[in-house]
Protein backbone atom coordinates (compact mmCIF):
# COMPACT_ATOMS: atom_id res chain seq x y z
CA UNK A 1 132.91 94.78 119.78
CA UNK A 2 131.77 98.17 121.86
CA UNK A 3 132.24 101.13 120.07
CA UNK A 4 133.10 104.64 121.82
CA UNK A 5 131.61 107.80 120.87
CA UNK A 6 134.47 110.96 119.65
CA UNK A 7 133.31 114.50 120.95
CA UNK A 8 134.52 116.73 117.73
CA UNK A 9 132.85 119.91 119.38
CA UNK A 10 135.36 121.83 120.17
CA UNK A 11 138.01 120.47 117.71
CA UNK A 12 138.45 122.18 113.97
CA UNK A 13 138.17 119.16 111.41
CA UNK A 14 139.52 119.66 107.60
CA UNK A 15 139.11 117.39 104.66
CA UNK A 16 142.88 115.92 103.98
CA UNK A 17 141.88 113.34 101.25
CA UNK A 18 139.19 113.23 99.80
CA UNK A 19 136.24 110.71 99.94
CA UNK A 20 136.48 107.35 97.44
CA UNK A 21 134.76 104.27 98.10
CA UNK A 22 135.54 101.58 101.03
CA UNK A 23 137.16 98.76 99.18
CA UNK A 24 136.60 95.85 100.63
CA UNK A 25 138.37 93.28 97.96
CA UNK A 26 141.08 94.39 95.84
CA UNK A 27 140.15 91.94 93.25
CA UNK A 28 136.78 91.94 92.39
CA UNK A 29 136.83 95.63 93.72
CA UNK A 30 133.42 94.52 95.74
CA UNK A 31 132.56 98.51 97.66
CA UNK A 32 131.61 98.23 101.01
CA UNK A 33 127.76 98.71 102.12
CA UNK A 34 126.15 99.89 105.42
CA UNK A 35 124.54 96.61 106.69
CA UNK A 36 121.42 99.01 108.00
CA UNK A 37 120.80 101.30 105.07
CA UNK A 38 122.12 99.22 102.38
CA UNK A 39 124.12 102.72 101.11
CA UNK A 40 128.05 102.36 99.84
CA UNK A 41 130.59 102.90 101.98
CA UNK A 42 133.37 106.10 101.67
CA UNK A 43 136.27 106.84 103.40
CA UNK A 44 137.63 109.92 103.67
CA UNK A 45 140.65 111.47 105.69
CA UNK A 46 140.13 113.81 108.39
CA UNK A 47 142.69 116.18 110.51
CA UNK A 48 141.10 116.60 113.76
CA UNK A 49 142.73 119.74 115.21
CA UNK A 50 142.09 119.79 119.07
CA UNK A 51 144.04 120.87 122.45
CA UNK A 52 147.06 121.82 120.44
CA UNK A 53 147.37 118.72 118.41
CA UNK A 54 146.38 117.05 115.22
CA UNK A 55 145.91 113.69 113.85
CA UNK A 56 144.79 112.41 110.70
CA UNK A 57 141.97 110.01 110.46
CA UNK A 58 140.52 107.69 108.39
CA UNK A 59 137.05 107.71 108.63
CA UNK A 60 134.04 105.38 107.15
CA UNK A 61 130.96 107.80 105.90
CA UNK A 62 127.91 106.53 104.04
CA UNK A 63 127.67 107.39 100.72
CA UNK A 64 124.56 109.61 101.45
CA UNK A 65 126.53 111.49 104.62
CA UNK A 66 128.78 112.70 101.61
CA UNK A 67 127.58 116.80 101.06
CA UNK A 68 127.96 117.64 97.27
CA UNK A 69 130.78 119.62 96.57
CA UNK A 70 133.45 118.39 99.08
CA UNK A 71 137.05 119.05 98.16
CA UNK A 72 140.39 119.00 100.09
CA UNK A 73 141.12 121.34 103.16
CA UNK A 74 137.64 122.22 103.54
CA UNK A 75 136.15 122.67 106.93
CA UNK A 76 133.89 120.15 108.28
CA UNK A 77 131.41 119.29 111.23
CA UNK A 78 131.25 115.30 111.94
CA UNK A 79 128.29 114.10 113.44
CA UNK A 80 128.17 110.59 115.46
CA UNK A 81 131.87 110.02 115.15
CA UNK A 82 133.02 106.79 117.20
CA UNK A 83 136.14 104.59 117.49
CA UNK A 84 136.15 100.86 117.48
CA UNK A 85 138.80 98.28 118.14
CA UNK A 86 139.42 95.55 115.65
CA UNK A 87 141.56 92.32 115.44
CA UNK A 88 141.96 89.65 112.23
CA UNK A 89 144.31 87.78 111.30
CA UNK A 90 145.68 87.64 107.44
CA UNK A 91 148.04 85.38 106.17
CA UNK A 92 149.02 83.60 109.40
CA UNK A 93 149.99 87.40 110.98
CA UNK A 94 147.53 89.24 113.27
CA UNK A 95 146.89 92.76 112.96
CA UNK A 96 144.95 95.04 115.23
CA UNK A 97 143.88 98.83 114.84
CA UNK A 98 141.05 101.20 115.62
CA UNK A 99 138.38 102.11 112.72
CA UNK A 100 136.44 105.31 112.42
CA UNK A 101 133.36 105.66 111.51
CA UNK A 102 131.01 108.86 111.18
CA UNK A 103 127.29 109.31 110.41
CA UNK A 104 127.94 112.21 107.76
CA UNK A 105 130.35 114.95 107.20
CA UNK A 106 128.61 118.65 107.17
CA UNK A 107 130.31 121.09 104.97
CA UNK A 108 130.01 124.53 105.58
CA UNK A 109 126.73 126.87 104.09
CA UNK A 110 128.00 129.25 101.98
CA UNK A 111 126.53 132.41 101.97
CA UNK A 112 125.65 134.47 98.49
């Protein structure tokens, strides 16, 4: 399925929960991995402040797009953010959504 690029440039992104691996079975607690790279999966909720509104997002970062050191309601730049449409169907019931998935999370320099 396409995916659509998210312009974040002029919106003010905070960390609202922090990153923990993508679980992708409950049972055997398998993590997911980036099918390029090979790295773990995170997710990590965003707010995305833009235009005079906010949303909270769940967003898919690789393990090494992580910075050190990131805690909750800290400032962040995303880089390659993009949406994509999905559709399954579990236990007889079909379910659709829209994922989120980022390249890496930059936190902010700090100064000394």
């Amino acid at each position: 399925m396409p995916s659509f690029k998210i312009d974040t440039s002029t919106a003010i992104v905070f960390v609202a929960v922090e990153p923990k691996h993508k679980i992708i079975n409950k049972q055997t607690d398998e993590i997911a991995v980036d099918r390029e790279t090979g790295a773990k999966m995170m997710t990590v909720g965003l707010t995305v402040a833009d235009e005079g509104e906010a949303n909270l997002y769940t967003v898919s970062v690789p393990e090494t797009g992580i910075p050190e050191g990131l805690t909750l309601g800290m400032p962040v730049k995303v880089i390659g953010l993009k949406a994509r449409d999905w559709e399954n169907t579990f236990n007889g019931e079909k379910r659709h959504g829209i994922s989120f998935r980022a390249v890496a999370l930059v936190a902010p320099s700090s100064k000394g």
